[in-house]
Protein backbone atom coordinates (compact mmCIF):
# COMPACT_ATOMS: atom_id res chain seq x y z
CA UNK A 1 9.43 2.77 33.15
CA UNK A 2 13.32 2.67 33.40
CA UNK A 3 14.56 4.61 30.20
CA UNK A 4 18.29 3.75 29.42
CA UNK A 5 20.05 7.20 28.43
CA UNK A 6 21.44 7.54 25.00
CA UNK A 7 25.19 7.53 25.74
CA UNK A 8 25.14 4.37 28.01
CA UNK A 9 23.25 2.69 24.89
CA UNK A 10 25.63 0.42 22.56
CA UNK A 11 24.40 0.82 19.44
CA UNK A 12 24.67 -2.78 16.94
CA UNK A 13 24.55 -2.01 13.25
CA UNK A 14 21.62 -3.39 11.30
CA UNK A 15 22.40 -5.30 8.10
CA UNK A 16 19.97 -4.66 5.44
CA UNK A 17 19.00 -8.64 4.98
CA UNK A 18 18.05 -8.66 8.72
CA UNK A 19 15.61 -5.33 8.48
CA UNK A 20 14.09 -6.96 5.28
CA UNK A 21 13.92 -10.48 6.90
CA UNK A 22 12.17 -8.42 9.63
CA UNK A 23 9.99 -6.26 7.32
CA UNK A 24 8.91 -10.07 5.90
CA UNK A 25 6.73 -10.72 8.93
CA UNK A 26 5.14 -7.40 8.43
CA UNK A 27 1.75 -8.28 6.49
CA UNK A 28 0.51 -5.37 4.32
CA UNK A 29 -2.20 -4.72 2.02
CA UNK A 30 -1.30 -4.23 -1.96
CA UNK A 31 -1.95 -1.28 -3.63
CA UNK A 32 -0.93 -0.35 -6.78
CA UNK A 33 -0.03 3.50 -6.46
CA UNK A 34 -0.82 5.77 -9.52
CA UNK A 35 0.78 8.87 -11.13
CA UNK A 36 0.49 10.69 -14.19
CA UNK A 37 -1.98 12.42 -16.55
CA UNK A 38 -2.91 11.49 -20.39
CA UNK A 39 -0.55 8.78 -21.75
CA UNK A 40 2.31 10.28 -19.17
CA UNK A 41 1.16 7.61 -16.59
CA UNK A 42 2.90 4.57 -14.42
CA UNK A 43 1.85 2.84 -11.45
CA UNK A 44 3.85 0.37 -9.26
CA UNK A 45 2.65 -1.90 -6.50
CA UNK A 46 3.24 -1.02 -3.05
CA UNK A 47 2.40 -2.34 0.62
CA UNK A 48 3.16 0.87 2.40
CA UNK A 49 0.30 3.30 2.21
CA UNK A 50 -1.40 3.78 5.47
CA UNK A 51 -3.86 5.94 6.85
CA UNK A 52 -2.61 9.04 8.82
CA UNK A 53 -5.73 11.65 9.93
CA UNK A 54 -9.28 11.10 9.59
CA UNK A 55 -10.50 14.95 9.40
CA UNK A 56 -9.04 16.09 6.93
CA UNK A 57 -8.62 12.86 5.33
CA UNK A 58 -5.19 12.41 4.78
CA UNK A 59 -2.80 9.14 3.67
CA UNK A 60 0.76 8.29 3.19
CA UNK A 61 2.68 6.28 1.38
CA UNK A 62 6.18 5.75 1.17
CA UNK A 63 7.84 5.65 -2.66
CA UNK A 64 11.81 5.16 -3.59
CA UNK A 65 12.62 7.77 -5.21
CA UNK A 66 14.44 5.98 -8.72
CA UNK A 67 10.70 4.80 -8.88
CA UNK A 68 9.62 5.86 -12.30
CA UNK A 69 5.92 6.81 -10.07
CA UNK A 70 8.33 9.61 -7.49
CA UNK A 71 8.96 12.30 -10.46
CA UNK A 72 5.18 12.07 -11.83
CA UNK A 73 3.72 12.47 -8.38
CA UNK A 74 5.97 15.69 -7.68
CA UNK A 75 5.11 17.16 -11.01
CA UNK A 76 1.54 16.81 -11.09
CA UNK A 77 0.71 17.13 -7.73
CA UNK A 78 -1.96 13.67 -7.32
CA UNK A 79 -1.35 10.04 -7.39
CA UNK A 80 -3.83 7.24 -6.74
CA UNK A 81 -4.39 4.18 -4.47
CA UNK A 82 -5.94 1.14 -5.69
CA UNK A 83 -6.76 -1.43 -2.87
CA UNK A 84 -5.94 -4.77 -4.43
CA UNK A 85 -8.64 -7.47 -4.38
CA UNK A 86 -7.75 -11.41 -3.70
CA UNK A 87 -8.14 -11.68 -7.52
CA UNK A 88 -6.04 -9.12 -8.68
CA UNK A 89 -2.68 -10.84 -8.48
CA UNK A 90 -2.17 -10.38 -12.34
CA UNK A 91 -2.22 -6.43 -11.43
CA UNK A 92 -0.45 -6.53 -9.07
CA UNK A 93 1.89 -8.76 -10.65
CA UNK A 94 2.15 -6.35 -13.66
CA UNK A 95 2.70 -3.55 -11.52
CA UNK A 96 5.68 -4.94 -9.90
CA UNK A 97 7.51 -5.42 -13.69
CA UNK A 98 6.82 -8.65 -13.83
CA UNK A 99 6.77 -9.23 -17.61
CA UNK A 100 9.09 -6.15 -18.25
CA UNK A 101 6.27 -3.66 -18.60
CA UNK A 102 6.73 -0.14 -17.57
CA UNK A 103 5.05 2.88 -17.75
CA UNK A 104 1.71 3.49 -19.33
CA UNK A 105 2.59 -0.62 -20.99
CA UNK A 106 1.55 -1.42 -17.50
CA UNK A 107 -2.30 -0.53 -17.93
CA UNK A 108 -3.56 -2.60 -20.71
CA UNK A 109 -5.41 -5.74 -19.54
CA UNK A 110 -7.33 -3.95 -16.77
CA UNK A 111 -10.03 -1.17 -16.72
CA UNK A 112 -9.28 2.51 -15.50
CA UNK A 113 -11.00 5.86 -15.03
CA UNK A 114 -9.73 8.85 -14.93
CA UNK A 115 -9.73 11.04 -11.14
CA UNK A 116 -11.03 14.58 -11.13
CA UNK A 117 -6.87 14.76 -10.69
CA UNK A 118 -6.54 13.26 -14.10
CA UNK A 119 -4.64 9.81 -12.22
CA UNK A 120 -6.22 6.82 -13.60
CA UNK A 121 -8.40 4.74 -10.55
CA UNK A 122 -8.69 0.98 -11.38
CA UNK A 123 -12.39 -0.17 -11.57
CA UNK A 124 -12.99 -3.21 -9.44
CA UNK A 125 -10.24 -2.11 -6.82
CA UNK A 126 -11.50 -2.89 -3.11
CA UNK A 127 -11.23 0.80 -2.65
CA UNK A 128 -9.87 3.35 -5.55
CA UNK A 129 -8.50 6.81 -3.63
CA UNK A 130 -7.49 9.88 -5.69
CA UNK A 131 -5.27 12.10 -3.53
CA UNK A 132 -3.49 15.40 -3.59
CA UNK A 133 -0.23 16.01 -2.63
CA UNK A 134 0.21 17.92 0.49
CA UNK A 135 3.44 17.07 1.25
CA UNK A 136 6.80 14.90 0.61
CA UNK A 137 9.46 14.02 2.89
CA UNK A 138 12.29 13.38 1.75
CA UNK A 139 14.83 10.49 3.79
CA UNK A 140 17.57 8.50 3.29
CA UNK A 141 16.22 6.50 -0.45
CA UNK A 142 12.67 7.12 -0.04
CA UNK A 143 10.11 9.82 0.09
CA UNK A 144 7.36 10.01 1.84
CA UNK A 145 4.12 11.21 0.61
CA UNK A 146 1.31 12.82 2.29
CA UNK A 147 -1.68 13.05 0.06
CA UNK A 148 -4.91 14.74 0.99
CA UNK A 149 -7.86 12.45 -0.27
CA UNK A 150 -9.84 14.53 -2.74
CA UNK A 151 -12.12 10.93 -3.21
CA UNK A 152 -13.22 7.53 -2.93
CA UNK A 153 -14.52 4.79 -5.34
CA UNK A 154 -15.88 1.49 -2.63
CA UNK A 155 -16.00 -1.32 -3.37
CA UNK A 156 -18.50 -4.33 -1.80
CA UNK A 157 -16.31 -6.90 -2.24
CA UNK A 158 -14.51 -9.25 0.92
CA UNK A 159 -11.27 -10.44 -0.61
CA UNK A 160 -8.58 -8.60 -0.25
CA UNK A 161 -4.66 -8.99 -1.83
CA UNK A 162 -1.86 -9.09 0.85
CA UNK A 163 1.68 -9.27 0.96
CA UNK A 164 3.33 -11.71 3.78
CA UNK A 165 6.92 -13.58 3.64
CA UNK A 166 7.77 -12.93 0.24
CA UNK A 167 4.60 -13.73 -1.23
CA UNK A 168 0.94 -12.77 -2.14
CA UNK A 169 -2.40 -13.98 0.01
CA UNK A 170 -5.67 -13.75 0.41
CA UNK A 171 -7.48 -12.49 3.27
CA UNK A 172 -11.30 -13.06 3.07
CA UNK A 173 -13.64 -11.23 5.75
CA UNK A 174 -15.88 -13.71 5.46
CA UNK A 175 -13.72 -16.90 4.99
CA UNK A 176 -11.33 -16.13 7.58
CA UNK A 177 -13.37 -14.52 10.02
CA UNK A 178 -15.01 -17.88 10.04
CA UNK A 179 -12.14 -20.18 10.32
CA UNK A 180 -10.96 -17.86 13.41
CA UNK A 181 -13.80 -18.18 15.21
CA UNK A 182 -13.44 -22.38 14.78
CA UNK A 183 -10.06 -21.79 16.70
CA UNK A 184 -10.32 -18.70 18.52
CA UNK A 185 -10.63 -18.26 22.13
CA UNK A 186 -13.93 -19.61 23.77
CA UNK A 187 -16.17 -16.42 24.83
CA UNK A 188 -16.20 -17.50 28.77
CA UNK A 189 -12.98 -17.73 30.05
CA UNK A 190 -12.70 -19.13 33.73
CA UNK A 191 -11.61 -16.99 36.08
CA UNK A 192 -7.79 -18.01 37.59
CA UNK A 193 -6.96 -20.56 35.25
């Protein structure tokens, strides 16, 4: 592999409506990230948590830090991720301030329990994970959050809510894995074709 060295490289600035028209194509799984204890609670909706170790379990997630969810998280030390189901645009909907909501105004209309860490965990999420802060990491507008997972609520359900070109879709194990295999690849390929 030919590696170009720094200096001879001619660096083009980025404008930020080409990264975000390339951060479109990027499909990611909706969340809606929670923070808080009592009635000092908020959520918001998210697409950037991700896994990062397996033992211990760990996860990030990347927040902006005006998000009214970034001072919560550093003061109590725990936030939640609810996994978004296919028919849980409304929440995820409402968790975006869509309707004006904020704040705990954002809960109503769904059902929560409260986390050993006191976060609320929505019932009926595809997967509901109550995390403690380990560490945040602070760049440029954003911080990034690396919560140990303290536990998980499961769900059985298929459908989950996605985020792809602007806009929300389903992806359905079942459904889709179905329709892929109608127009997928044949098992036998020939050899030299």
């Amino acid at each position: 592999m030919n590696v170009v060295p720094r200096d001879l490289m001619t660096e083009i600035p980025v404008s930020s409506a080409d990264f975000r028209g390339a951060m479109r194509h990027l499909t990611g799984g909706v969340s809606i990230i929670t923070a808080g204890r009592g009635k000092d609670i908020t959520g918001m909706t998210v697409t950037s948590v991700t896994s990062l170790s397996v033992e211990p379990p760990t996860l990030l997630v990347s927040i902006n830090r005006d998000a009214s969810s970034f001072p919560l998280i550093r003061r109590y030390g725990a936030f939640g991720v609810n996994m978004l189901t296919a028919d849980q645009l409304d929440v995820a909907e409402r968790f975006a301030g869509k309707g004006g909501l904020k704040g705990a105004d954002r809960f109503p209309g769904s059902q929560w329990v409260t986390a050993v860490s006191g976060v609320p965990l929505l019932v009926g999420a595809l997967s509901a994970v109550d995390c403690e802060v380990e560490e945040i990491v602070e760049r440029h507008s954003h911080g990034i959050v690396i919560g140990r997972v303290r536990s998980v609520r499961n769900s059985a359900r298929n459908a989950a809510l996605a985020y792809w070109h602007g806009q929300y879709v389903a992806v359905d194990r079942d459904e889709d894995a179905a329709t892929l295999a109608d127009v997928s690849v044949p098992t036998r390929v020939r050899r030299g074709v």
